[in-house]
Protein backbone atom coordinates (compact mmCIF):
# COMPACT_ATOMS: atom_id res chain seq x y z
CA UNK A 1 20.63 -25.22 0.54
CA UNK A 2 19.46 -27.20 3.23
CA UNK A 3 16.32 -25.28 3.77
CA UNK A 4 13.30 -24.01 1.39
CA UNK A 5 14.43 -20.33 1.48
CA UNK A 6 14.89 -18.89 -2.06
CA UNK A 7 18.01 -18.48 -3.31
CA UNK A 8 17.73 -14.88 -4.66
CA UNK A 9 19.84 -14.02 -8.32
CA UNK A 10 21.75 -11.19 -8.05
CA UNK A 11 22.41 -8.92 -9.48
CA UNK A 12 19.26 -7.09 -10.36
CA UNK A 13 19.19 -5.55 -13.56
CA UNK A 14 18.75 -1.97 -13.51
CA UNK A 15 16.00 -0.69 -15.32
CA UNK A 16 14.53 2.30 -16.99
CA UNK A 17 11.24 4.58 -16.19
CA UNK A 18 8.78 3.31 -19.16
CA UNK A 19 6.01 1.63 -16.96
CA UNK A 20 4.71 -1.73 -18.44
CA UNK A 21 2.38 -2.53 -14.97
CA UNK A 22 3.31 -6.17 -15.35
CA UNK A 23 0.94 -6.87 -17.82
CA UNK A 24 3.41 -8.43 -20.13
CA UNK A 25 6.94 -8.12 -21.65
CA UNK A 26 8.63 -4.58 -21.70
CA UNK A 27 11.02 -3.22 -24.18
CA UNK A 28 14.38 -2.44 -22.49
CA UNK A 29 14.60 1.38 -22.58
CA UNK A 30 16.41 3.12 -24.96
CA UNK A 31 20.65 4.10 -24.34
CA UNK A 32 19.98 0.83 -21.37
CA UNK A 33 22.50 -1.75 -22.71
CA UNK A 34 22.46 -3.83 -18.98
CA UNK A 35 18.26 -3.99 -19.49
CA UNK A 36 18.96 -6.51 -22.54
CA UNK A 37 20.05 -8.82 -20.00
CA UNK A 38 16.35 -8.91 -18.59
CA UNK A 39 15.31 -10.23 -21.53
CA UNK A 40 15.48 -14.07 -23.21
CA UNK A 41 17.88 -14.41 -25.90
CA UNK A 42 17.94 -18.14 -26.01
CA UNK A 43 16.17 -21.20 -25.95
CA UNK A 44 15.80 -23.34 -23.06
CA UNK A 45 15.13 -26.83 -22.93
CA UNK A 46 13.54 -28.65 -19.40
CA UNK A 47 13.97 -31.85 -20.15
CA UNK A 48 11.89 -35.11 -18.72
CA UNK A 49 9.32 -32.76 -16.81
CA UNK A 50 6.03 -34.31 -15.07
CA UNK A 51 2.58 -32.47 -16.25
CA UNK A 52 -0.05 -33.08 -14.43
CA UNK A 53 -2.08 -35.11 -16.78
CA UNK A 54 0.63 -37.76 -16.23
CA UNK A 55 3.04 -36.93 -19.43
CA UNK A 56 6.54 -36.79 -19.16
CA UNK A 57 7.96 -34.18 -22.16
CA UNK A 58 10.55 -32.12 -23.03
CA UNK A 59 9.65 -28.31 -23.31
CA UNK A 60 11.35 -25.86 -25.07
CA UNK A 61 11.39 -21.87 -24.30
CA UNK A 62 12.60 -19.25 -26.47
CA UNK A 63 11.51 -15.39 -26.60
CA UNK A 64 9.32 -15.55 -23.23
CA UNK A 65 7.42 -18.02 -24.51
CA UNK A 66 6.89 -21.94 -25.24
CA UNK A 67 8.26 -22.98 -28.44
CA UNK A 68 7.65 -26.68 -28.34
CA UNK A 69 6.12 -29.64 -25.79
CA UNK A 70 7.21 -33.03 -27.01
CA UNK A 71 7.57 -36.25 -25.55
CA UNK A 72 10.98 -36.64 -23.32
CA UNK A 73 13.84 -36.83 -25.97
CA UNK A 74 12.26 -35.54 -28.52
CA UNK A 75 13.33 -31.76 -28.46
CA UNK A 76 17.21 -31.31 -28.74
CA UNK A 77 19.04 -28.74 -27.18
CA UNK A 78 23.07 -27.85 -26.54
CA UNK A 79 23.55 -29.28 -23.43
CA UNK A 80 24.45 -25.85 -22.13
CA UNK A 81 20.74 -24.80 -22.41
CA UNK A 82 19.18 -27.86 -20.31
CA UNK A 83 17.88 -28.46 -17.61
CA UNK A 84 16.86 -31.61 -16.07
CA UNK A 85 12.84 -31.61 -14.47
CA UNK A 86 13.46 -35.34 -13.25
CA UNK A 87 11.31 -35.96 -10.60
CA UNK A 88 10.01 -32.69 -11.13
CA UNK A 89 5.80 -31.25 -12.00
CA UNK A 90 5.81 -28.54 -14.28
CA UNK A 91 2.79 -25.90 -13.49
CA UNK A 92 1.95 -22.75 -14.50
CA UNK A 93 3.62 -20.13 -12.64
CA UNK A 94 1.71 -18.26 -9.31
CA UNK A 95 0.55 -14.68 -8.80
CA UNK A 96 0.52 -12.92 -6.34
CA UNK A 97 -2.89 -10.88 -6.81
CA UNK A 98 -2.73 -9.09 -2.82
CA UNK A 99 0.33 -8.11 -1.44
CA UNK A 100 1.50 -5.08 0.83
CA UNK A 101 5.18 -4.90 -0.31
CA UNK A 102 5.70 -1.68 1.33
CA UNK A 103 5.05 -2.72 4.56
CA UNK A 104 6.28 -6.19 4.54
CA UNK A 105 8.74 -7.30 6.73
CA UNK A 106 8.59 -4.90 9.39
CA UNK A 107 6.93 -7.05 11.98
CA UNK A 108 10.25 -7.92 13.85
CA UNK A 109 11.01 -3.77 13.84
CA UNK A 110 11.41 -1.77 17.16
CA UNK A 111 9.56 1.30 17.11
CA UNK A 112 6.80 3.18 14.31
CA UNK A 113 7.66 1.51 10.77
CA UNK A 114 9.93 3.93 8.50
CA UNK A 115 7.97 5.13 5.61
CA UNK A 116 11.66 6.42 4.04
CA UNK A 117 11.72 6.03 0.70
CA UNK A 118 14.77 4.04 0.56
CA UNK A 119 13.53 1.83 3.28
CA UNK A 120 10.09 1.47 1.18
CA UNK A 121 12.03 0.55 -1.69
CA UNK A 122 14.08 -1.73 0.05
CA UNK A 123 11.34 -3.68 1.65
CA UNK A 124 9.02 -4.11 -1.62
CA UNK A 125 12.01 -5.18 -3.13
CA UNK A 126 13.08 -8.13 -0.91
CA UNK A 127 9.39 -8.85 -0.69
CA UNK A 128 9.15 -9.60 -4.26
CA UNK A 129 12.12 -11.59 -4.54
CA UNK A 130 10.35 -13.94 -1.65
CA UNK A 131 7.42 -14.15 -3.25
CA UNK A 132 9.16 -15.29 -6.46
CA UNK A 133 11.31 -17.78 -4.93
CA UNK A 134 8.10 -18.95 -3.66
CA UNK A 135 7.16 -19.14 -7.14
CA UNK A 136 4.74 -16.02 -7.96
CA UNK A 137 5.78 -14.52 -10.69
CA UNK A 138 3.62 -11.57 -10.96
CA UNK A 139 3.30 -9.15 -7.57
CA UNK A 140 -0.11 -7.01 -7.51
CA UNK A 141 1.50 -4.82 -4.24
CA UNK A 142 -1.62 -2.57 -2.46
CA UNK A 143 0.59 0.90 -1.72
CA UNK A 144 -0.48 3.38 1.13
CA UNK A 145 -0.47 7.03 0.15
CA UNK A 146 -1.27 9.95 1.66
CA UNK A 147 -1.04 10.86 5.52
CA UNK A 148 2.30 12.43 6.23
CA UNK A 149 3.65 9.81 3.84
CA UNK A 150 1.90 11.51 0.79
CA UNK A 151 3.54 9.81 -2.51
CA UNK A 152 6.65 8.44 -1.21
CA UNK A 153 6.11 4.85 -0.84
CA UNK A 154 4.40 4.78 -4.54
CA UNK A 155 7.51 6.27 -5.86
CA UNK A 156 9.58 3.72 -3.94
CA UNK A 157 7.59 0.69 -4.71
CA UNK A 158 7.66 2.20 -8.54
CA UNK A 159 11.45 1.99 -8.36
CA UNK A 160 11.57 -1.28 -6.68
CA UNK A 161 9.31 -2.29 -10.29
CA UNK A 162 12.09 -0.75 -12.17
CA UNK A 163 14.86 -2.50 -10.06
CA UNK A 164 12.73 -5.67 -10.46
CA UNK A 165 12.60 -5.82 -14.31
CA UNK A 166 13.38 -8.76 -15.85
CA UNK A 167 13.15 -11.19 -12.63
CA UNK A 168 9.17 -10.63 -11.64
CA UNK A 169 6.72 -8.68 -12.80
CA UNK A 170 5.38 -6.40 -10.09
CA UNK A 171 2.05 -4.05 -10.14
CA UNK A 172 1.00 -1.38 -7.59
CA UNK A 173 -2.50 -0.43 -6.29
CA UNK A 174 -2.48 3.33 -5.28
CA UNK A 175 -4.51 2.63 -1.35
CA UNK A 176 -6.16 6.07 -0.10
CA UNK A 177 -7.29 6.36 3.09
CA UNK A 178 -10.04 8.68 2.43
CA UNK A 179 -11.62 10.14 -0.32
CA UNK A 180 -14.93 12.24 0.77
CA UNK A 181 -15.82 15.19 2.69
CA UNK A 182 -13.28 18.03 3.78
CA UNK A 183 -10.20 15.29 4.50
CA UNK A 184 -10.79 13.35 1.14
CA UNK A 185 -10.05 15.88 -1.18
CA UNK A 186 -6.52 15.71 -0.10
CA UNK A 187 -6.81 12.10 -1.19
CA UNK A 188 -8.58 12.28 -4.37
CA UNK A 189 -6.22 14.45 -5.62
CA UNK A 190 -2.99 12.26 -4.48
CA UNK A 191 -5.06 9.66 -6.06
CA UNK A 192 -4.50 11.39 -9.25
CA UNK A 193 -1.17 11.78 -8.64
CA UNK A 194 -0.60 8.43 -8.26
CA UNK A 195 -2.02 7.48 -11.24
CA UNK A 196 -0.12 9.49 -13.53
CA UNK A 197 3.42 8.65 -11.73
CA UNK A 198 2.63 4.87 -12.58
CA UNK A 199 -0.33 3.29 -10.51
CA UNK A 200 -1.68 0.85 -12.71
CA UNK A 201 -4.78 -0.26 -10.26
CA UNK A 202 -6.95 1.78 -7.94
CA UNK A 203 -7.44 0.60 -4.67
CA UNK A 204 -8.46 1.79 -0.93
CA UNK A 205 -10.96 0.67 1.71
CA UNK A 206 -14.51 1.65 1.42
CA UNK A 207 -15.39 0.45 4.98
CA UNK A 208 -13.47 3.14 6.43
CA UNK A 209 -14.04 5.74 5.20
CA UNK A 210 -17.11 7.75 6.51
CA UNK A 211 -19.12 7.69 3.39
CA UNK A 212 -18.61 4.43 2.10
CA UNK A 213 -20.93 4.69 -1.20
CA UNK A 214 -19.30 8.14 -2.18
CA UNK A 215 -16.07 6.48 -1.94
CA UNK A 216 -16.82 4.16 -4.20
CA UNK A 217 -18.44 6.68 -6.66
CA UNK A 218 -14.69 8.65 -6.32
CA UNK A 219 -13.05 5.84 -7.00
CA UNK A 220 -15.49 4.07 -10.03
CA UNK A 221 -14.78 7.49 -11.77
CA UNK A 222 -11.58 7.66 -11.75
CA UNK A 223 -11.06 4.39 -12.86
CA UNK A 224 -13.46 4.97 -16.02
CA UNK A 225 -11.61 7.91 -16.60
CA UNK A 226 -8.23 6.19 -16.85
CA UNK A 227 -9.25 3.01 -17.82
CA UNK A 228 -7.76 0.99 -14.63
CA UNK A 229 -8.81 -1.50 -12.83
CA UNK A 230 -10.22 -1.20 -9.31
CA UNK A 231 -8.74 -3.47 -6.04
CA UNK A 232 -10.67 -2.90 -3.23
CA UNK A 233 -9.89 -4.24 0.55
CA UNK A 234 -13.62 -4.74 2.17
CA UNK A 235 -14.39 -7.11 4.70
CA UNK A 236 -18.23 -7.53 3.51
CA UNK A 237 -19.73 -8.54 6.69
CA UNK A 238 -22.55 -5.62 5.40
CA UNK A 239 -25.08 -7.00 3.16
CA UNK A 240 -26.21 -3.84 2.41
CA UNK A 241 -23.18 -2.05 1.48
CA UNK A 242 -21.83 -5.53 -0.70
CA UNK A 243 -25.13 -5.00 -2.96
CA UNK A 244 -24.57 -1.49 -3.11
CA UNK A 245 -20.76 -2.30 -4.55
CA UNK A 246 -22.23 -4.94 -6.77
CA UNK A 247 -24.76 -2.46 -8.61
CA UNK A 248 -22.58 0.67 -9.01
CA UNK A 249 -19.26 -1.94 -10.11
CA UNK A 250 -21.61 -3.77 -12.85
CA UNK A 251 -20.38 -2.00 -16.21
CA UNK A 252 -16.53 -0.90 -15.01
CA UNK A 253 -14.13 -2.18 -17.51
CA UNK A 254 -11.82 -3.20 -17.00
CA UNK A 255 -13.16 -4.84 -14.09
CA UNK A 256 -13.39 -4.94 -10.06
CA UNK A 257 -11.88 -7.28 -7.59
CA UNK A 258 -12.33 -6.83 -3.81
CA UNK A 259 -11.40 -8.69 -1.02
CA UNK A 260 -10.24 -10.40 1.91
CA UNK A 261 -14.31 -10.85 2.28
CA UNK A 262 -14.14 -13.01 5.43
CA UNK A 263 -17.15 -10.92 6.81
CA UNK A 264 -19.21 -12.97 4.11
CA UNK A 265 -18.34 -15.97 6.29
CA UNK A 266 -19.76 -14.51 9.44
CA UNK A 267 -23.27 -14.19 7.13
CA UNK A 268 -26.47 -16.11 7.68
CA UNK A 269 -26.46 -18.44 4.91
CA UNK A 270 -29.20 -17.16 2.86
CA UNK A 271 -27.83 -13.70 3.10
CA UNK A 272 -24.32 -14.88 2.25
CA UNK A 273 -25.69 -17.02 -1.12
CA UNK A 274 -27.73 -13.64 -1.95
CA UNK A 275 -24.74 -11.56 -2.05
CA UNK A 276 -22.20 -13.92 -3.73
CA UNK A 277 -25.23 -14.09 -6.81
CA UNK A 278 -25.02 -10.15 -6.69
CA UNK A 279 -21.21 -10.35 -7.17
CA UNK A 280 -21.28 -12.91 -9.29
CA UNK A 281 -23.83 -11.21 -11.82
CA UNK A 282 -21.84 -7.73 -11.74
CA UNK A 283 -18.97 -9.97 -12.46
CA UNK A 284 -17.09 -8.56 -9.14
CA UNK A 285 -14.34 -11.07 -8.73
CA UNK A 286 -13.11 -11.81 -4.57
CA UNK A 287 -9.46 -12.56 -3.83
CA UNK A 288 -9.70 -14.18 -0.56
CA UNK A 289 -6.61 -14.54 2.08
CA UNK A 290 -6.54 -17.83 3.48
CA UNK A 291 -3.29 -16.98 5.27
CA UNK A 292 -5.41 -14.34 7.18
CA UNK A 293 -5.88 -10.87 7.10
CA UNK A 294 -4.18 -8.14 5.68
CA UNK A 295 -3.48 -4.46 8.03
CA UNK A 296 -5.20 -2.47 5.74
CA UNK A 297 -8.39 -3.47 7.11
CA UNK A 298 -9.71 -4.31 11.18
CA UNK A 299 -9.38 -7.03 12.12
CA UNK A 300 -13.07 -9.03 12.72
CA UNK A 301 -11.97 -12.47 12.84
CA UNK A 302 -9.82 -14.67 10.89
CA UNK A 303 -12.27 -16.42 9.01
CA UNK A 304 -11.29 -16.80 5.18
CA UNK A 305 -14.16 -15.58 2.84
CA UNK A 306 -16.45 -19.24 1.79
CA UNK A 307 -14.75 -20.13 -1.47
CA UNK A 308 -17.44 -22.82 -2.48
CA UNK A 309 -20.45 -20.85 -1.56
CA UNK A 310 -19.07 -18.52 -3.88
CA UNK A 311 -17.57 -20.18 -7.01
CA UNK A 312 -20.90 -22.05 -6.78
CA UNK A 313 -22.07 -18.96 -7.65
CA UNK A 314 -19.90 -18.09 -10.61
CA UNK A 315 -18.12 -15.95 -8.55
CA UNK A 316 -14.61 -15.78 -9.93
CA UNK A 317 -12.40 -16.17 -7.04
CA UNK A 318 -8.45 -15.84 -6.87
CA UNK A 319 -6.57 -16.32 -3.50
CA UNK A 320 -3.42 -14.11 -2.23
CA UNK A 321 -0.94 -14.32 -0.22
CA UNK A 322 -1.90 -11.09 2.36
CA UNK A 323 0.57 -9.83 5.02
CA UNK A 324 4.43 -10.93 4.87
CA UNK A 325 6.06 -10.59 8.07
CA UNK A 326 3.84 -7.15 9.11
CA UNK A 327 1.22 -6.20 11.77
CA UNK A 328 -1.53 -8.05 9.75
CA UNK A 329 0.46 -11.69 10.27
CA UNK A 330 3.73 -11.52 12.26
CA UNK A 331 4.20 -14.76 10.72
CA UNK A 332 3.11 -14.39 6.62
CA UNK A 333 5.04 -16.32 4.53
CA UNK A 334 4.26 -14.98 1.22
CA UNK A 335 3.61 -18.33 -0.42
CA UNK A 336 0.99 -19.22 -3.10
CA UNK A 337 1.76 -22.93 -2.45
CA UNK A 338 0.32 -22.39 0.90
CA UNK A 339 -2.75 -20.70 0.40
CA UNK A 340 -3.68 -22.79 -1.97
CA UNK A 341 -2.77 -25.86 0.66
CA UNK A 342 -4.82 -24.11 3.07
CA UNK A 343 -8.00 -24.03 0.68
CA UNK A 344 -7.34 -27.61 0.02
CA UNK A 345 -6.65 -28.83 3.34
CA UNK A 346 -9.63 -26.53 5.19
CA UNK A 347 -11.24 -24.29 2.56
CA UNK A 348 -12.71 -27.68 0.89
CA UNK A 349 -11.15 -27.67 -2.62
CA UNK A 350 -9.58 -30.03 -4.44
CA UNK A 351 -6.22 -29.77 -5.16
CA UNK A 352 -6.20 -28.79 -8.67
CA UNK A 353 -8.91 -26.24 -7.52
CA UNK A 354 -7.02 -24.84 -4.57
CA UNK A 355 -3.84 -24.17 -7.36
CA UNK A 356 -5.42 -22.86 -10.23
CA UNK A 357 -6.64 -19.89 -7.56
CA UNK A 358 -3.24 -19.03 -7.02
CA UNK A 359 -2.48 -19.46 -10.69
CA UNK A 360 -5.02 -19.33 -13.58
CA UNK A 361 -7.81 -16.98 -11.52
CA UNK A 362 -5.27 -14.92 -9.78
CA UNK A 363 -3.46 -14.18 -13.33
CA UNK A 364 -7.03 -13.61 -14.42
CA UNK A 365 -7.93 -11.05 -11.59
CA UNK A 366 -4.43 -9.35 -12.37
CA UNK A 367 -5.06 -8.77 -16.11
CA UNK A 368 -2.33 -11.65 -17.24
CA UNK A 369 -2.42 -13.69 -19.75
CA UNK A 370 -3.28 -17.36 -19.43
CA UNK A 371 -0.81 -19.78 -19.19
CA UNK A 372 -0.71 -23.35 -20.24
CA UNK A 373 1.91 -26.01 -20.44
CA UNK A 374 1.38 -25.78 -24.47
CA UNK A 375 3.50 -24.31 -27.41
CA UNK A 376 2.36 -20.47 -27.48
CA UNK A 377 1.53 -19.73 -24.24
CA UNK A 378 3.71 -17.16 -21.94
CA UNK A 379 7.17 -19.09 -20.27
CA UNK A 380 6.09 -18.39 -16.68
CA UNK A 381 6.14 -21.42 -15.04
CA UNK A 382 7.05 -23.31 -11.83
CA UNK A 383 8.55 -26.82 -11.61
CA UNK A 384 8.01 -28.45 -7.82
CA UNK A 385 9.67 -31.71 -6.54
CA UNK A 386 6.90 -34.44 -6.97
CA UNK A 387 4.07 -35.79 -9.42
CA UNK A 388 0.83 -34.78 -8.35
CA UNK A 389 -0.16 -31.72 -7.45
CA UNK A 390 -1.73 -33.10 -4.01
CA UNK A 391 1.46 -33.89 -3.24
CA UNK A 392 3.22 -30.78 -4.68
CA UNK A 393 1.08 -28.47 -2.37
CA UNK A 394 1.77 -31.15 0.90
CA UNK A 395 5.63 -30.92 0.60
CA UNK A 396 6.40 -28.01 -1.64
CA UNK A 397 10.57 -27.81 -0.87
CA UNK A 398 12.25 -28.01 -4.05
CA UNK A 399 10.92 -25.15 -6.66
CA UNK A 400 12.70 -24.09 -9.76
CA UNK A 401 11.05 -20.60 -10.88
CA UNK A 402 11.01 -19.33 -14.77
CA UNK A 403 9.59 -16.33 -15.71
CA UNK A 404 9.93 -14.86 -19.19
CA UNK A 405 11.72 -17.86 -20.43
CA UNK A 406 14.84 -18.35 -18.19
CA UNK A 407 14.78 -19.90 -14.47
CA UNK A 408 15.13 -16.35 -12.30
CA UNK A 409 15.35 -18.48 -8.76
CA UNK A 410 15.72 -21.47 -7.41
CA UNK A 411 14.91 -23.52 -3.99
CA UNK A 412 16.53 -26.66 -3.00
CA UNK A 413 16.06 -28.43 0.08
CA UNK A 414 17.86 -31.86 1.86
CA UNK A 415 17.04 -33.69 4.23
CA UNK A 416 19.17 -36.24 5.61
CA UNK A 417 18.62 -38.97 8.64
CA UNK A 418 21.38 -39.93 11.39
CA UNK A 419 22.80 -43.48 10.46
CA UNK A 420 20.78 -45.71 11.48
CA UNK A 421 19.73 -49.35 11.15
CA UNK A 422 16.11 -48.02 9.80
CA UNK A 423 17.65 -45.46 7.50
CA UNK A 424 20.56 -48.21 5.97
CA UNK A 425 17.14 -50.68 5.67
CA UNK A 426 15.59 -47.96 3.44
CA UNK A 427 18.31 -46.68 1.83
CA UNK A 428 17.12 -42.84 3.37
CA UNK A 429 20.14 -40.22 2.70
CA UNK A 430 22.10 -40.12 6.03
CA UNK A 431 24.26 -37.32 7.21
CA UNK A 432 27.73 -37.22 6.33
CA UNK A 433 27.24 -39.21 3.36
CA UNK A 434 27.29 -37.75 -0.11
CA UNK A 435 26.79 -40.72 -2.42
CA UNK A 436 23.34 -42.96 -2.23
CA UNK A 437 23.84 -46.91 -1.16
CA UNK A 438 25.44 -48.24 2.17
């Protein structure tokens, strides 16, 4: 291709109903024969890959998972089963811990967005498949229900998890709008609902609704009740109500993110270090947007939530990815590569730093399990063009994605010079030319 856009694998395997929440490996359903394909049944070398500690090694992958790590030539494979990381860093995969796959990709639409299930489904699902050419491959996707809408775009984005088996791993958040007084027991029983059809995470948006607290109460208790973890969108430019979250989120299991948190940015500094030591001793953990906000909440300013002041804290913080192409950014991209340049390049991390948020502490905030470059560990990884991860995250074109063990998408870009007497000098790839020299 001559341009970083994912080349998507196609077919997608069809799937069946039983609901892992991509927290791990699924059975294929029973009387499924095409779901088999979803799964590994061979090994897989990547041969002469770049880790970041310098190493070059061979890495073998069989059942989801690394076999072997060995020293380049060192692992033998058929031929048939290789593939060459030459020039290439191998990382951890991405996640994508705050996504809005049912209304990505509607920005460029004429008229009110379609909420049609098919449409819903449609959208998540091309969503996803960006995201994992990007390299995420794990989707936490915050779902709207209720309204006039009710339950339909869970039970698309549910399918589109289904469709998706096999090639990415993709969660949903059940997002009410309002959950107290007259109008929220509508939504704390679609809540419910929700649940039981397949929600694996309980979200929403305190700050909107008219009693914040008892929205919180609604939803703490329905989350002890099932067991589920809680993603909530708040902006927490209010002090008062972030100390509030901290105290009543303290002893859910198992746990509570909430985010975008750019309000905390807008805080006097002494109020801001208060309330990142409240979150960080109820063990809240923040998923900040450094891409910008998402629609689900107003928008107050585009600051990104202060990432040092709070891991200085021991505030565990992941960052996501936002709006893709909606009414919260026209322009989202979807990519983990970026937000994590963005906290590098303005959001004062270092570059290891600004990855393992989009990697290690967003697989953290979503319940995964850790990954390492080691023998043991879960096959999701992501090999980028280049040998440093400064670099990787500065010119992030070529990607080859792997997710349960066998590469599920792949990005190549080329660029090429006009001939020139500079570009003969350096020996740069000129157009028209397919073989390197003069």
């Amino acid at each position: 291709m001559s341009d970083s856009q994912p080349q998507q694998p196609s077919p997608f395997p069809p799937g069946g109903r039983g609901e892992g929440g991509g927290q791990g490996p699924q059975r294929p359903p029973a009387g499924n024969p095409n779901a088999a394909a979803a799964e590994p049944t061979t090994t897989l070398l990547l041969a002469g890959a770049r880790l970041t500690d310098g190493r070059t090694v061979d890495v073998r992958l069989g059942g989801g998972r690394i076999q072997a790590v060995g020293t380049a030539g060192s692992l033998p494979s058929p031929a048939l089963n290789r593939v060459d990381l030459g020039g290439y860093l191998l990382l951890p995969a991405p996640a994508e811990p705050h996504a809005h796959g049912d209304t990505a990709l509607t920005a460029d639409g004429e008229g009110p967005v379609s909420y049609a299930p098919d449409e819903v489904q449609r959208r998540a699902t091309e969503a996803a498949l960006l995201q994992l050419g990007h390299g995420a491959t794990a989707v936490r996707s915050h779902v709207r229900i209720g309204d006039v809408h009710g339950l339909g775009p869970m039970e698309a984005v549910l399918q589109a998890r289904r469709s998706l088996r096999g090639l990415t791993d993709l969660t949903a958040v059940a997002v009410p709008r309002l959950l107290t007084g007259t109008a929220g027991a509508d939504g704390l029983a679609m809540l419910r609902d929700a649940v039981k059809m397949g929600a694996s995470v309980i979200g929403g948006c305190p700050d909107l609704d008219p009693d914040p607290t008892g929205f919180l109460e609604a939803v703490l208790e329905l989350a002890a009740e099932h067991g589920c973890p809680v993603d909530l969108h708040t902006d927490g430019d209010d002090p008062g109500r972030v100390a509030r979250l901290a105290a009543m989120a303290g002893g859910l299991r198992p746990g509570v993110t909430i985010g975008p948190c750019g309000g905390l940015s807008r805080l006097p500094l002494d109020v801001a270090n208060r309330a990142a030591d409240q979150l960080a001793a109820a063990g809240v953990r923040v998923t900040c947007l450094p891409q910008g906000d998402c629609a689900a909440l107003e928008r107050r300013g585009l600051r990104t939530a202060p990432v040092r002041l709070l891991r200085a804290a021991g505030v565990r913080v992941a960052a996501g990815s936002g709006a893709l192409r909606d009414a919260g950014n026209p322009v989202g991209r979807g990519d983990p590569l970026e937000a994590a340049y963005l906290l590098a390049s303005q959001g004062g991390l270092r570059a290891g730093e600004a990855y393992a948020s989009v990697s290690a502490c967003a697989r953290e905030a979503m319940g995964l399990p850790e990954v390492r470059v080691e023998a043991g560990f879960p096959a999701e990884l992501l090999a980028v063009r280049g040998d440093r991860i400064a670099g990787v995250l500065s010119l992030a074109y070529s990607r080859i994605v792997i997710h349960r063990g066998r590469v599920v998408a792949r990005t190549s870009a080329v660029r090429e010079y006009c001939d020139s007497a500079v570009a003969v000098a350096l020996d740069l790839p000129r157009q028209g030319r397919t073989e390197p020299g003069p």
